[in-house]
C-alpha atoms as a PDB file:
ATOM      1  CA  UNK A   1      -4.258  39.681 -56.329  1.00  0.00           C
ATOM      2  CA  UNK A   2      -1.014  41.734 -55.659  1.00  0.00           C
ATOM      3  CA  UNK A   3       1.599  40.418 -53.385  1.00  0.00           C
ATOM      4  CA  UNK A   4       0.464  41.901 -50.331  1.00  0.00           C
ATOM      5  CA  UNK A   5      -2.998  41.032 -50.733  1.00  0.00           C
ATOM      6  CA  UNK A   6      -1.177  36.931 -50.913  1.00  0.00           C
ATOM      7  CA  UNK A   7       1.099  37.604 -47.827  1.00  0.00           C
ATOM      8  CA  UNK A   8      -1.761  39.051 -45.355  1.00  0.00           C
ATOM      9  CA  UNK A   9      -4.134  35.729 -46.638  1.00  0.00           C
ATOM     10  CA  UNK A  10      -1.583  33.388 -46.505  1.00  0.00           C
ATOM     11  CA  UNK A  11      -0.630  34.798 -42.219  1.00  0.00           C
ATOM     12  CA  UNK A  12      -4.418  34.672 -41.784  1.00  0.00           C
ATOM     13  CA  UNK A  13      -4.782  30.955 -43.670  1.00  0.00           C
ATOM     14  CA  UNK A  14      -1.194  30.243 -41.338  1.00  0.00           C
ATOM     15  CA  UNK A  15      -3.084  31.972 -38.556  1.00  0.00           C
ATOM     16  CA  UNK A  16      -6.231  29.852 -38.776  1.00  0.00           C
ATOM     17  CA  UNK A  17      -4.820  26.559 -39.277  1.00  0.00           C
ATOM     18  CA  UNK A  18      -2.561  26.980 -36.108  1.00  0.00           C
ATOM     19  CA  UNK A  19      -5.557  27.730 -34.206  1.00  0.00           C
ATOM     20  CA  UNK A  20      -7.302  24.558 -35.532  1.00  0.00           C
ATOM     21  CA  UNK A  21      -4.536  22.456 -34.916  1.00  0.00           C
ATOM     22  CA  UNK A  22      -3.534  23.663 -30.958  1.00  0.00           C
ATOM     23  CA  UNK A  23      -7.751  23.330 -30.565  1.00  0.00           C
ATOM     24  CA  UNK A  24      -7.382  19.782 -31.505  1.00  0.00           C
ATOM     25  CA  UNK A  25      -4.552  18.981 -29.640  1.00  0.00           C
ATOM     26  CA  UNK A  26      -5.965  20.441 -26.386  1.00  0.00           C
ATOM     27  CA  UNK A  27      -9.643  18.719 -26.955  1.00  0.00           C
ATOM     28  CA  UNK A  28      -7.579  15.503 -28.304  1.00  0.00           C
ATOM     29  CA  UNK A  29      -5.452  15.727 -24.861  1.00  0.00           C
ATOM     30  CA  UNK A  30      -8.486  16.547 -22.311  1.00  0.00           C
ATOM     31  CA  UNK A  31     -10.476  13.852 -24.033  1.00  0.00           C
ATOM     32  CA  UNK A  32      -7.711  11.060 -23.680  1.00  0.00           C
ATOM     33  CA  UNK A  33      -6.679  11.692 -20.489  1.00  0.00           C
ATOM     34  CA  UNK A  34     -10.151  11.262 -19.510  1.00  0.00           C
ATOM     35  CA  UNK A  35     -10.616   7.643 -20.715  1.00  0.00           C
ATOM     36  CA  UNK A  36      -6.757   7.270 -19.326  1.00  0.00           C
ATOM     37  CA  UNK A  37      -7.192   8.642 -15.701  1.00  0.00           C
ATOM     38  CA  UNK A  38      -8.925   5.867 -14.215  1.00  0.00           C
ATOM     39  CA  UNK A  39      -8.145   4.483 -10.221  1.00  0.00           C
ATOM     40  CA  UNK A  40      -9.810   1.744  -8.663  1.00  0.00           C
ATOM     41  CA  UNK A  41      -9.752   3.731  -5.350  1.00  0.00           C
ATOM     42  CA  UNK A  42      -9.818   7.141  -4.166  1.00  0.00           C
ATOM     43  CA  UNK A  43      -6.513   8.165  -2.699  1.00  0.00           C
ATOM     44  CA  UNK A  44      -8.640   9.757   0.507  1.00  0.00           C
ATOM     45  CA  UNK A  45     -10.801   7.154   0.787  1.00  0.00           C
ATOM     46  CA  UNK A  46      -7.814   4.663   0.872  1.00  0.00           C
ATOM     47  CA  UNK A  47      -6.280   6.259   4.188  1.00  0.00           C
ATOM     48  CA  UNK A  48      -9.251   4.538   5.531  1.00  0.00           C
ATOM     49  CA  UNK A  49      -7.861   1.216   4.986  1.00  0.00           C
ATOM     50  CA  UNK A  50      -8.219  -1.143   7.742  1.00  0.00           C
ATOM     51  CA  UNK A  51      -7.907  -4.484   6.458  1.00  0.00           C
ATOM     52  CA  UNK A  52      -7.247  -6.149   3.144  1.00  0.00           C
ATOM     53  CA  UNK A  53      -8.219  -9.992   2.191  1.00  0.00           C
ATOM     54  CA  UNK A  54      -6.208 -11.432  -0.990  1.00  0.00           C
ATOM     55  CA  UNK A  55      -8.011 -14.530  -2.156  1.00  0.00           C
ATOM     56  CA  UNK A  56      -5.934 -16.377  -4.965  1.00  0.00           C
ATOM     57  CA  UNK A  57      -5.161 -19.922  -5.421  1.00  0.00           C
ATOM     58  CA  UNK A  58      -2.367 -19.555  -3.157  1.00  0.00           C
ATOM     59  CA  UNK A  59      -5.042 -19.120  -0.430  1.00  0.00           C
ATOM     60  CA  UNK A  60      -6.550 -16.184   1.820  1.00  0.00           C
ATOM     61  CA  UNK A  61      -4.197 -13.587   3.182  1.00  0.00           C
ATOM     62  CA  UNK A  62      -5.000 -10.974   5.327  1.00  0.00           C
ATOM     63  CA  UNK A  63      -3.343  -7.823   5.943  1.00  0.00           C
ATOM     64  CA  UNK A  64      -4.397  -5.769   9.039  1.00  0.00           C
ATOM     65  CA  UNK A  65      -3.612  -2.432  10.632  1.00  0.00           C
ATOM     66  CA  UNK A  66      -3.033  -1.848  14.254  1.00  0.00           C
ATOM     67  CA  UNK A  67      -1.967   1.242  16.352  1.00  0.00           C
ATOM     68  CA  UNK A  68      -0.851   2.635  12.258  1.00  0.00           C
ATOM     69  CA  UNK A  69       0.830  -0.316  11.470  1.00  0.00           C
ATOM     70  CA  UNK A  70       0.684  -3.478   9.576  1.00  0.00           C
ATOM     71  CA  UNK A  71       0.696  -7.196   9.959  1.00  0.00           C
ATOM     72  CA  UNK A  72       0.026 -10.222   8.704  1.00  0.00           C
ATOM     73  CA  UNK A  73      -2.343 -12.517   9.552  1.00  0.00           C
ATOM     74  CA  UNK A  74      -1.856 -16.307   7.962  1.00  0.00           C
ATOM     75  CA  UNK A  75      -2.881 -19.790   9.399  1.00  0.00           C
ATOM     76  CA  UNK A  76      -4.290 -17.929  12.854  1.00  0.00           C
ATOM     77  CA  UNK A  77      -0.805 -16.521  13.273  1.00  0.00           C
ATOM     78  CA  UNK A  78       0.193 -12.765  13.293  1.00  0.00           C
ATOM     79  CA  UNK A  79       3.230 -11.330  12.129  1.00  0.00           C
ATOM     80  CA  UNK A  80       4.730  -7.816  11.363  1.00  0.00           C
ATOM     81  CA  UNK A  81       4.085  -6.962   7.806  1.00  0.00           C
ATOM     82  CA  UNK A  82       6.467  -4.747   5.271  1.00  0.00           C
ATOM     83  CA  UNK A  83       5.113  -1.030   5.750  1.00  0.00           C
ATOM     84  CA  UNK A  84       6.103   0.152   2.599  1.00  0.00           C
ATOM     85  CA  UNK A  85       5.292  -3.119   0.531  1.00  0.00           C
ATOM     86  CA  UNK A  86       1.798  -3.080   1.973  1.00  0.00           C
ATOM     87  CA  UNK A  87       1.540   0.781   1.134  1.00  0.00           C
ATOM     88  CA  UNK A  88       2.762   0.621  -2.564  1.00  0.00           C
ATOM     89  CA  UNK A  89       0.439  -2.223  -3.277  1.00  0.00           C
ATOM     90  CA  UNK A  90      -2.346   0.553  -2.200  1.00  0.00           C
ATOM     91  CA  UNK A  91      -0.748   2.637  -4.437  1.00  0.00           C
ATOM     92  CA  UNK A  92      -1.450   0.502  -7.229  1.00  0.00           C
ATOM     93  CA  UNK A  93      -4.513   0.696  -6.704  1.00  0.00           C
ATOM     94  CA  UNK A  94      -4.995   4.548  -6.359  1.00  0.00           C
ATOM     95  CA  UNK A  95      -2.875   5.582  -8.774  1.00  0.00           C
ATOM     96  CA  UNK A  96      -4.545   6.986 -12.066  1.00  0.00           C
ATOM     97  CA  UNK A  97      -3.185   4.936 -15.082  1.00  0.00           C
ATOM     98  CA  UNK A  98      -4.426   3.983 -18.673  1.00  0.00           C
ATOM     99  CA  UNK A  99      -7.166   1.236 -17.228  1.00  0.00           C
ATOM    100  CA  UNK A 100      -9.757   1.008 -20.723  1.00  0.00           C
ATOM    101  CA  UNK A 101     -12.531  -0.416 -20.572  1.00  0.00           C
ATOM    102  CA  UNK A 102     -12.321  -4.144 -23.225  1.00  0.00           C
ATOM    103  CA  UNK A 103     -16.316  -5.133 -22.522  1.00  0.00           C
ATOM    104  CA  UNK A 104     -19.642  -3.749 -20.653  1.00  0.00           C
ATOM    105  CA  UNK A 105     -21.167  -7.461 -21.196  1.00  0.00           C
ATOM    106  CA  UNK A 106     -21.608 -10.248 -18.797  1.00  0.00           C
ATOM    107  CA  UNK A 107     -20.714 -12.774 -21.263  1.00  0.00           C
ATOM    108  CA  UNK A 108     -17.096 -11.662 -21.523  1.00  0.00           C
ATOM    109  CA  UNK A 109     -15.946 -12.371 -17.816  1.00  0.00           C
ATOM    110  CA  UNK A 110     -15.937 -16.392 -18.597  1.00  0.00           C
ATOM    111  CA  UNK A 111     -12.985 -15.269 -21.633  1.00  0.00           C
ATOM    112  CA  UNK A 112     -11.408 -13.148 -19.760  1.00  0.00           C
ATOM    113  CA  UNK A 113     -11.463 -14.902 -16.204  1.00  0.00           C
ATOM    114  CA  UNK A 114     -13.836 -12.846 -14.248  1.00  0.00           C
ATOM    115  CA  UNK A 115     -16.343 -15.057 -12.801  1.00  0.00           C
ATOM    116  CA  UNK A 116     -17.084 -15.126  -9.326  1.00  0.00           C
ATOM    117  CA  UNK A 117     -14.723 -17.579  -8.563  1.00  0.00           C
ATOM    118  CA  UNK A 118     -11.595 -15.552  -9.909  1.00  0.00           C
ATOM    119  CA  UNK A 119      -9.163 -13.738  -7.117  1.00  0.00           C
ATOM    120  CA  UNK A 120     -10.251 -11.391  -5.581  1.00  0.00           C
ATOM    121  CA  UNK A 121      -8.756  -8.011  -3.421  1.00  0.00           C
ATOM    122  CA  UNK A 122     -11.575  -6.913  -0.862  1.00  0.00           C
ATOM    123  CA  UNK A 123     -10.458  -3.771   1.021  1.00  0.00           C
ATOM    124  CA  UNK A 124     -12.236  -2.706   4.208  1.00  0.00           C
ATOM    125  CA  UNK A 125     -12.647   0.578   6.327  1.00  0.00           C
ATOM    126  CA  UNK A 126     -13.540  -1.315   9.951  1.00  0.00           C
ATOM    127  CA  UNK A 127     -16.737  -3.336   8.366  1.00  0.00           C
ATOM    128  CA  UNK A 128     -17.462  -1.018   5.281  1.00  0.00           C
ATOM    129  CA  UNK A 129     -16.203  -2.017   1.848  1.00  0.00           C
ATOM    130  CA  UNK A 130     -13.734   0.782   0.195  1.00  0.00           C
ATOM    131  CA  UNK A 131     -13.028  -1.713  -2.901  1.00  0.00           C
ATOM    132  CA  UNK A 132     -13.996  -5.255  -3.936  1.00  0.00           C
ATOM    133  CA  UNK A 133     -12.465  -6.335  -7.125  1.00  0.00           C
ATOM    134  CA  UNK A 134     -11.632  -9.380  -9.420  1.00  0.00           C
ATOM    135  CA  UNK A 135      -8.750 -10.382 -11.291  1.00  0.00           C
ATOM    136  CA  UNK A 136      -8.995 -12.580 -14.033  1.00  0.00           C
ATOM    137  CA  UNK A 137      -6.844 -13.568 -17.025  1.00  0.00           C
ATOM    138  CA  UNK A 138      -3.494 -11.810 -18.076  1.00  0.00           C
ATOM    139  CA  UNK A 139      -3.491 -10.942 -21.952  1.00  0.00           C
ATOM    140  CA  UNK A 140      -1.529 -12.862 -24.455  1.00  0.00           C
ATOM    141  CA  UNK A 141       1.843 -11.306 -23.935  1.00  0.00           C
ATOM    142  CA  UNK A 142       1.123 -11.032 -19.995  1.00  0.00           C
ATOM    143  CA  UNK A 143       1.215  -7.225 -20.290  1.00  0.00           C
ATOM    144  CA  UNK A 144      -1.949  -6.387 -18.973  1.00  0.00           C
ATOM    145  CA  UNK A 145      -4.112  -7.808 -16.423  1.00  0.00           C
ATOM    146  CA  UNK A 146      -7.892  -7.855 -16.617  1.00  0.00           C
ATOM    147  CA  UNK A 147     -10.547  -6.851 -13.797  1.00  0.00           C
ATOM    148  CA  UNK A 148     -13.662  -5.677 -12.817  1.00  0.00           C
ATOM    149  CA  UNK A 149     -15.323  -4.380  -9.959  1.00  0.00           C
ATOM    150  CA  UNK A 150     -17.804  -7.357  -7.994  1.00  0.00           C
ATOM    151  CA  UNK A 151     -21.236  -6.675  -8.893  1.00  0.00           C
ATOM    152  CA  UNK A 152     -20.024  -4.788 -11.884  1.00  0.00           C
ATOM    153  CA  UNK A 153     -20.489  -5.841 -15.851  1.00  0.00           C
ATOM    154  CA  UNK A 154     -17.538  -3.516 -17.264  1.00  0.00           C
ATOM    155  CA  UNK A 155     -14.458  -5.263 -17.154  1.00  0.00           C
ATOM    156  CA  UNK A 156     -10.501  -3.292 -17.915  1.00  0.00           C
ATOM    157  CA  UNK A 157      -7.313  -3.917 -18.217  1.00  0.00           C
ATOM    158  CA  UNK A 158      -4.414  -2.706 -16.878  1.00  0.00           C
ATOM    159  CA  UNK A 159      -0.379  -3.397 -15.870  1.00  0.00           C
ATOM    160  CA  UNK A 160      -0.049  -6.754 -14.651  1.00  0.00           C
ATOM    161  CA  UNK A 161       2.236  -5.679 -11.982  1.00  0.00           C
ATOM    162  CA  UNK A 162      -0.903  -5.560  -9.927  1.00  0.00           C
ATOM    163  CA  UNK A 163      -0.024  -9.379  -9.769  1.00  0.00           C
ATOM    164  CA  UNK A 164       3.535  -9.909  -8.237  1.00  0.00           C
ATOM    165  CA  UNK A 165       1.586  -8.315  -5.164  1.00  0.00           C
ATOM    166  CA  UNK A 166      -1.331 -10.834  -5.322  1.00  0.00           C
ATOM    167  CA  UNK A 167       0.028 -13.934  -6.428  1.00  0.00           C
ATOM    168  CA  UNK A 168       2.905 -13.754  -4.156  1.00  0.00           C
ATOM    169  CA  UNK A 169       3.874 -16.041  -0.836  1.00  0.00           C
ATOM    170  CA  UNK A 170       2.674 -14.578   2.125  1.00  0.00           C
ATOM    171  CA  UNK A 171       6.428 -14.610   3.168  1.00  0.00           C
ATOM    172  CA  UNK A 172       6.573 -11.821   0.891  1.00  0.00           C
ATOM    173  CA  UNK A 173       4.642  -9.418   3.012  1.00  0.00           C
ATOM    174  CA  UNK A 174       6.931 -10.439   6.165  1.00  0.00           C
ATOM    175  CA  UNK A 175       8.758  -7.671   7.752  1.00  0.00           C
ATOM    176  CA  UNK A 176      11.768 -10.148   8.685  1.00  0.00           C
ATOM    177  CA  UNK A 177      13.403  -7.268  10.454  1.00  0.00           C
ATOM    178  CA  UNK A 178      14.763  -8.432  14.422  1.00  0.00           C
ATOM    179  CA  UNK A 179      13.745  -4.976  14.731  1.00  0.00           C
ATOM    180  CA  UNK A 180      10.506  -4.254  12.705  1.00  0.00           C
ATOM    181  CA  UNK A 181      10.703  -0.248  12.796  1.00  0.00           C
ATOM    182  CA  UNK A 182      14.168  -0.134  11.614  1.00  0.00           C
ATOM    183  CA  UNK A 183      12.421  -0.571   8.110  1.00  0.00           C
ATOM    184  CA  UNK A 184      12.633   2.637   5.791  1.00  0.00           C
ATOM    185  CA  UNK A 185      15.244   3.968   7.946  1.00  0.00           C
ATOM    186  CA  UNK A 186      13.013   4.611  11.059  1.00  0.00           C
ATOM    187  CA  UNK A 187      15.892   4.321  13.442  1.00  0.00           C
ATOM    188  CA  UNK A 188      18.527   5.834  12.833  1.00  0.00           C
ATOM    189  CA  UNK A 189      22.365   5.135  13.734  1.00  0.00           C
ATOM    190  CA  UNK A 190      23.009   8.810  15.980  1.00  0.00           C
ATOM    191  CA  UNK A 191      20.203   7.310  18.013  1.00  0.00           C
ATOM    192  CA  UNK A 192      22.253   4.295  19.473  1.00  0.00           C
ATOM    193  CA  UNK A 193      23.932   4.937  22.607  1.00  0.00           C
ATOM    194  CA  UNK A 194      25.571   1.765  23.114  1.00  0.00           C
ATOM    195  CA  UNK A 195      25.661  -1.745  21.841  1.00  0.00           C
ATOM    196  CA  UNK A 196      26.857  -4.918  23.808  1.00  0.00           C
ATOM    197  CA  UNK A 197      27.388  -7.996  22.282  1.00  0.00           C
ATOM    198  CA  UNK A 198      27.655 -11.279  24.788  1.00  0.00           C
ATOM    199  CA  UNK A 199      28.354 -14.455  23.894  1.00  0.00           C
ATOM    200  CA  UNK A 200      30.090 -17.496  25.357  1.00  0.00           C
ATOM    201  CA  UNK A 201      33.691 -16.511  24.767  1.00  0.00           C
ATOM    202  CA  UNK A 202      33.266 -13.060  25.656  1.00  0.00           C
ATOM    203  CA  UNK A 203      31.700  -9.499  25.548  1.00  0.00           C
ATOM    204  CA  UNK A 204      32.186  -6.547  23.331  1.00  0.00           C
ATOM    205  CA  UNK A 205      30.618  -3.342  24.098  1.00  0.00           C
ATOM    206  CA  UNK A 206      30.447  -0.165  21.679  1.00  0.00           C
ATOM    207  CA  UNK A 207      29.994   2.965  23.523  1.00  0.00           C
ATOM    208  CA  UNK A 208      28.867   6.524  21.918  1.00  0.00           C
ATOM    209  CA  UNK A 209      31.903   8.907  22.711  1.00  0.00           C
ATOM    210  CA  UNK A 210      31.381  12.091  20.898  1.00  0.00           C
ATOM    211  CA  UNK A 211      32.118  11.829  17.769  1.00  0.00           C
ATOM    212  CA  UNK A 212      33.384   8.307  18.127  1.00  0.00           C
ATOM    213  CA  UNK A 213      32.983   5.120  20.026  1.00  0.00           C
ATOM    214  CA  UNK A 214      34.916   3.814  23.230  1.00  0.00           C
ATOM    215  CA  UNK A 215      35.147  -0.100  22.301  1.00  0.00           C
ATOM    216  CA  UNK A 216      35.908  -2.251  25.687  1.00  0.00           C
ATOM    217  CA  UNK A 217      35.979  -6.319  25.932  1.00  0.00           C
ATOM    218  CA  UNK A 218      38.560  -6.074  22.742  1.00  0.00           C
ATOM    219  CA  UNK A 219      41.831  -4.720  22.009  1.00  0.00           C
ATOM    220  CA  UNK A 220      41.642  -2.333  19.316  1.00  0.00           C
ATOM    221  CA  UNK A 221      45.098   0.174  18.980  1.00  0.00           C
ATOM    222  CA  UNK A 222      42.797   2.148  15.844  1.00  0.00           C
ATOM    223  CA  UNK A 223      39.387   2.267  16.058  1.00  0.00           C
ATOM    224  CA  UNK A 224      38.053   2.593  12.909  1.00  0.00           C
ATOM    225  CA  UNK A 225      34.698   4.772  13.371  1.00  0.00           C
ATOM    226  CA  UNK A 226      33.399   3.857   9.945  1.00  0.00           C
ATOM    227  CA  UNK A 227      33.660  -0.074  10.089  1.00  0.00           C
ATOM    228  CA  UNK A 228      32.290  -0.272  13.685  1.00  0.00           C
ATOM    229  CA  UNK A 229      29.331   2.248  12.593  1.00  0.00           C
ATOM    230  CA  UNK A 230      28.607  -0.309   9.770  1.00  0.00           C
ATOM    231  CA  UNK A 231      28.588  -3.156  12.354  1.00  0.00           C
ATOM    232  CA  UNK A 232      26.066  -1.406  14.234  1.00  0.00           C
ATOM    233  CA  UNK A 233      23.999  -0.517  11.871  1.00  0.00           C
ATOM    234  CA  UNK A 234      23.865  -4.079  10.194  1.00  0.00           C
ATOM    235  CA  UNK A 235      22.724  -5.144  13.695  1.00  0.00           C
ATOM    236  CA  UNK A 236      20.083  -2.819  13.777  1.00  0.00           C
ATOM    237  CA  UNK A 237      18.695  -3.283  10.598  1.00  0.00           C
ATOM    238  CA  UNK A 238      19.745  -7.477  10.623  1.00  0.00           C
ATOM    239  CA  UNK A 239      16.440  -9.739   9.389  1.00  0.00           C
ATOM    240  CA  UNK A 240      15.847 -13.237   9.115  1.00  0.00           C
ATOM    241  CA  UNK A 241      14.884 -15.345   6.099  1.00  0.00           C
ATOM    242  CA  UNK A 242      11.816 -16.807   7.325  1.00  0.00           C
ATOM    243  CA  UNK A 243       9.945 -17.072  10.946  1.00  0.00           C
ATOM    244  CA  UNK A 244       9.843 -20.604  12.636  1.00  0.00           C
ATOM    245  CA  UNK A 245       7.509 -22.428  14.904  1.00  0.00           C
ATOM    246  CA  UNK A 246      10.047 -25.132  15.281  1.00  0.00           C
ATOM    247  CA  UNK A 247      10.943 -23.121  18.772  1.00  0.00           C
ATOM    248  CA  UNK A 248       9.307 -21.290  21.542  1.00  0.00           C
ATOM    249  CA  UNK A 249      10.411 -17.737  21.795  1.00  0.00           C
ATOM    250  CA  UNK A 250      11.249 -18.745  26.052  1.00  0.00           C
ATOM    251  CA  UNK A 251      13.165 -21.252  25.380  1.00  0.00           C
ATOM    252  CA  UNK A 252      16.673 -21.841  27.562  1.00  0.00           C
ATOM    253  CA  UNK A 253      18.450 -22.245  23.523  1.00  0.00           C
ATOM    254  CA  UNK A 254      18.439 -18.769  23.108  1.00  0.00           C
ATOM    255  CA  UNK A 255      20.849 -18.200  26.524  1.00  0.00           C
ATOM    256  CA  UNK A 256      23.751 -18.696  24.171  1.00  0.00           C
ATOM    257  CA  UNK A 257      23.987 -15.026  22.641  1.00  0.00           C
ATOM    258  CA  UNK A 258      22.839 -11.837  22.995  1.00  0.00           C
ATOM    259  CA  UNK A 259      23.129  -8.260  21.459  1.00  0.00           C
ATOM    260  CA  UNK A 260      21.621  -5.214  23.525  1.00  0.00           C
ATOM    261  CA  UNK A 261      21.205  -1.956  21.803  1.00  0.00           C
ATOM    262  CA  UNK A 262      20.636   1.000  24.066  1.00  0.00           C
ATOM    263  CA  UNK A 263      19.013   4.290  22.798  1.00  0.00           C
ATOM    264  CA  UNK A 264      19.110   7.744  23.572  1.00  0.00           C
ATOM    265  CA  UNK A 265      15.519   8.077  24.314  1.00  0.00           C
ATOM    266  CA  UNK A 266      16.080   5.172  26.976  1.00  0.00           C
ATOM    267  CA  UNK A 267      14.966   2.571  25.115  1.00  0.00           C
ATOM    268  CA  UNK A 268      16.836  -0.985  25.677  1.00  0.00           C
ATOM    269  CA  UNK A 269      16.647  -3.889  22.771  1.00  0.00           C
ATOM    270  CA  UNK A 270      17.723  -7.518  23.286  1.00  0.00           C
ATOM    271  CA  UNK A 271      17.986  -9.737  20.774  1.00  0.00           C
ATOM    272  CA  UNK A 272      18.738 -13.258  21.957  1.00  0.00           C
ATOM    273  CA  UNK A 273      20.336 -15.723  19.640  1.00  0.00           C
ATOM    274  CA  UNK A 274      20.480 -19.570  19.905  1.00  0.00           C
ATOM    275  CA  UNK A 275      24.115 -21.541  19.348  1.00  0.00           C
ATOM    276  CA  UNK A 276      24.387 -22.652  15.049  1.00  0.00           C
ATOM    277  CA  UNK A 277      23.181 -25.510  14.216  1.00  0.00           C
ATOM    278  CA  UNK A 278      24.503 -27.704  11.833  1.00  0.00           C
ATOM    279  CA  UNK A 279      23.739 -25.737   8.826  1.00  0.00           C
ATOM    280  CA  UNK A 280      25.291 -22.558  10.562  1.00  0.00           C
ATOM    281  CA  UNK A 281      21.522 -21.152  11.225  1.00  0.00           C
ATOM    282  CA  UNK A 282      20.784 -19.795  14.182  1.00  0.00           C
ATOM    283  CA  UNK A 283      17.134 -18.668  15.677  1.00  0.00           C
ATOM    284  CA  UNK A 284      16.763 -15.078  17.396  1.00  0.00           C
ATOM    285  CA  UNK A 285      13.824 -13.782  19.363  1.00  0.00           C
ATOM    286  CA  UNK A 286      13.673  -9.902  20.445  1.00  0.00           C
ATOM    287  CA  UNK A 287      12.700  -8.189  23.845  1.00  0.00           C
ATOM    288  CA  UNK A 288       8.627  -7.720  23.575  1.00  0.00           C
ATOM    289  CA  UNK A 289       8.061 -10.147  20.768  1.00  0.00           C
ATOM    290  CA  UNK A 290       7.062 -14.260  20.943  1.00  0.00           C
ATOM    291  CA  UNK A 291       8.216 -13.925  17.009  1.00  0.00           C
ATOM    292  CA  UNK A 292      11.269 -16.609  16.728  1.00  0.00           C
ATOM    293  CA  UNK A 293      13.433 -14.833  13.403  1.00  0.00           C
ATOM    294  CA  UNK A 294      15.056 -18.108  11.282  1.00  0.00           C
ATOM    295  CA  UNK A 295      18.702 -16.518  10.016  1.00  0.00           C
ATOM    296  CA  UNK A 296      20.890 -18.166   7.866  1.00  0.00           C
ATOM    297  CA  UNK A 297      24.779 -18.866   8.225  1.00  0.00           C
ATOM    298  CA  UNK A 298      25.665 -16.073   6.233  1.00  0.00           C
ATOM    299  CA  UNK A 299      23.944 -13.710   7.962  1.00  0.00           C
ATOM    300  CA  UNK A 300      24.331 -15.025  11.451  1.00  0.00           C
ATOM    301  CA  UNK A 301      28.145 -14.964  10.690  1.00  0.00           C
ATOM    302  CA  UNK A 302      28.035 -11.681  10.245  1.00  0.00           C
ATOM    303  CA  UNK A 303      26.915 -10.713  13.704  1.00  0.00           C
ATOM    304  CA  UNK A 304      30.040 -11.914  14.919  1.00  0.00           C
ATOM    305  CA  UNK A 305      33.032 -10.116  15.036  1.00  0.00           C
ATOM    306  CA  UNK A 306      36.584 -10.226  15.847  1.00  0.00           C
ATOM    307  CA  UNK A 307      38.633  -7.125  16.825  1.00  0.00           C
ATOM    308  CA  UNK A 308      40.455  -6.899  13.760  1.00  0.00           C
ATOM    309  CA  UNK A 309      37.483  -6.421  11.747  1.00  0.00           C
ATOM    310  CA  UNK A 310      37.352  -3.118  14.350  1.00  0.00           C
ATOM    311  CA  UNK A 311      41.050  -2.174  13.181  1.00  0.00           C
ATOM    312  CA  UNK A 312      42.053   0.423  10.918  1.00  0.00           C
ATOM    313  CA  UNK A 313      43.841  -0.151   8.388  1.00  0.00           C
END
């Protein structure tokens, strides 16, 4: 064979085996992502979501969505729920990840914690079931968390972050915010107009000026725009630790203090605090709400100011 008769078989040998190899890779890559791309609920069908039930041994929660938003319904009481919290646990379940399937056989769920009496997420569209699924036993290095569909043999696994949402408190779907929208930035600073703060010794009131604020009830020589823009915005965005039943939302205790934010669009909020108690806490209840907020000293502190803390320096 001469040399050129080598060089054209070895670029058509070169040729061939490239071919074989990028045909592999492709049918290799279509073929895994296949078994990989797995959700436990359609992304469209999940904007139907109307309700969700968590039953773990923690107890039943219930999530529930009114006028596009959500709340939380525990021991016959309502409260406002995190938006985004509620919405990325959805995602969890929507997004496609690497769920394999580990058995098709109804003997496995004992072993793996899937028998009808293991926790279970039901979601609902009104009275129609979008998703109704079980979640049994973590694996031994708690990676991976195994489920399967009610009424279904196959049973997968998947991240065990699914979890942290499921096993949690139900405090940890409470949107703690004094002023529930102001979560994810939904109000924002430029749309205050004022803020007056009244307590017993005195009033300070923050008025929009331009670029700037007029400050009256203090002497301040420097306004400085930044630290009174921060105050503001901590009030807006302020949040308790924990809602109480120890006090009605009407009671005379909450006379002691109040903060009234007025927006552009004419909107007016009051939040009305109670005097410390011996911890430092104080309770707060908002304009339109029979919520009473629990905050702690260190945050309650915070609402107060003193005109230096308004100074430049």
């Amino acid at each position: 064979m001469t040399y050129k008769n080598k060089l054209y078989f070895l670029i058509v040998l070169i040729a061939v085996l490239v071919l074989l190899y990028t045909g592999n890779l492709i049918f290799s890559s279509g073929f895994g992502s296949r078994n990989a791309s797995f959700a436990w609920l359609d992304s469209k069908t999940a904007e139907r979501t109307s309700r969700i039930e968590i039953n773990t041994f923690n107890g039943t929660l219930e999530l529930f969505k009114q006028n596009n938003m959500w709340f939380v319904k525990q021991n016959d009481n309502v409260y406002p729920a995190r938006q985004i919290r509620v919405q990325d646990f959805i995602n969890v379940l929507t997004e496609r990840s690497s769920w394999p399937v580990r058995s098709s056989s109804a003997s496995s769920h004992e072993r793996f914690g899937l028998e009808n009496n293991a926790s279970r997420v039901t979601i609902y569209a009104e009275t129609a079931v979008l998703l109704d699924i079980l979640l049994g036993n973590d694996d031994y290095v708690n990676n991976e968390t195994y489920l399967r569909l009610s009424g279904n043999n196959e049973v997968r696994s998947g991240s065990s972050n699914i979890k942290s949402y499921t096993n949690s408190s139900a405090a940890s779907w409470y949107n703690l915010r004094l002023i529930p929208e102001s979560e994810g930035g939904q109000i924002e600073l430029n749309s205050v107009q004022r803020l007056s703060v009244h307590t017993p010794s005195g009033s300070q009131v923050f008025t929009r000026s331009n670029r700037g604020w007029q400050i009256s009830g203090i002497d301040i020589v420097n306004p400085d725009t930044h630290a009174i823009e921060n105050y503001i915005r901590y009030v807006l965005n302020n949040e308790g630790d924990s809602f109480s039943d120890e006090i009605s939302w009407d009671a005379p205790i909450f006379d002691n203090s109040r903060f009234v934010l007025e927006f552009g669009n004419g909107r007016v909020i009051t939040i009305r605090l109670t005097d410390e108690d011996e911890s430092g806490r104080r309770f707060a209840n908002v304009t339109g709400s029979t919520h009473v907020y629990s905050i702690p000293s260190w945050s309650a502190n915070r609402l107060f100011r003193d005109a230096e803390s308004f100074e430049l320096q």
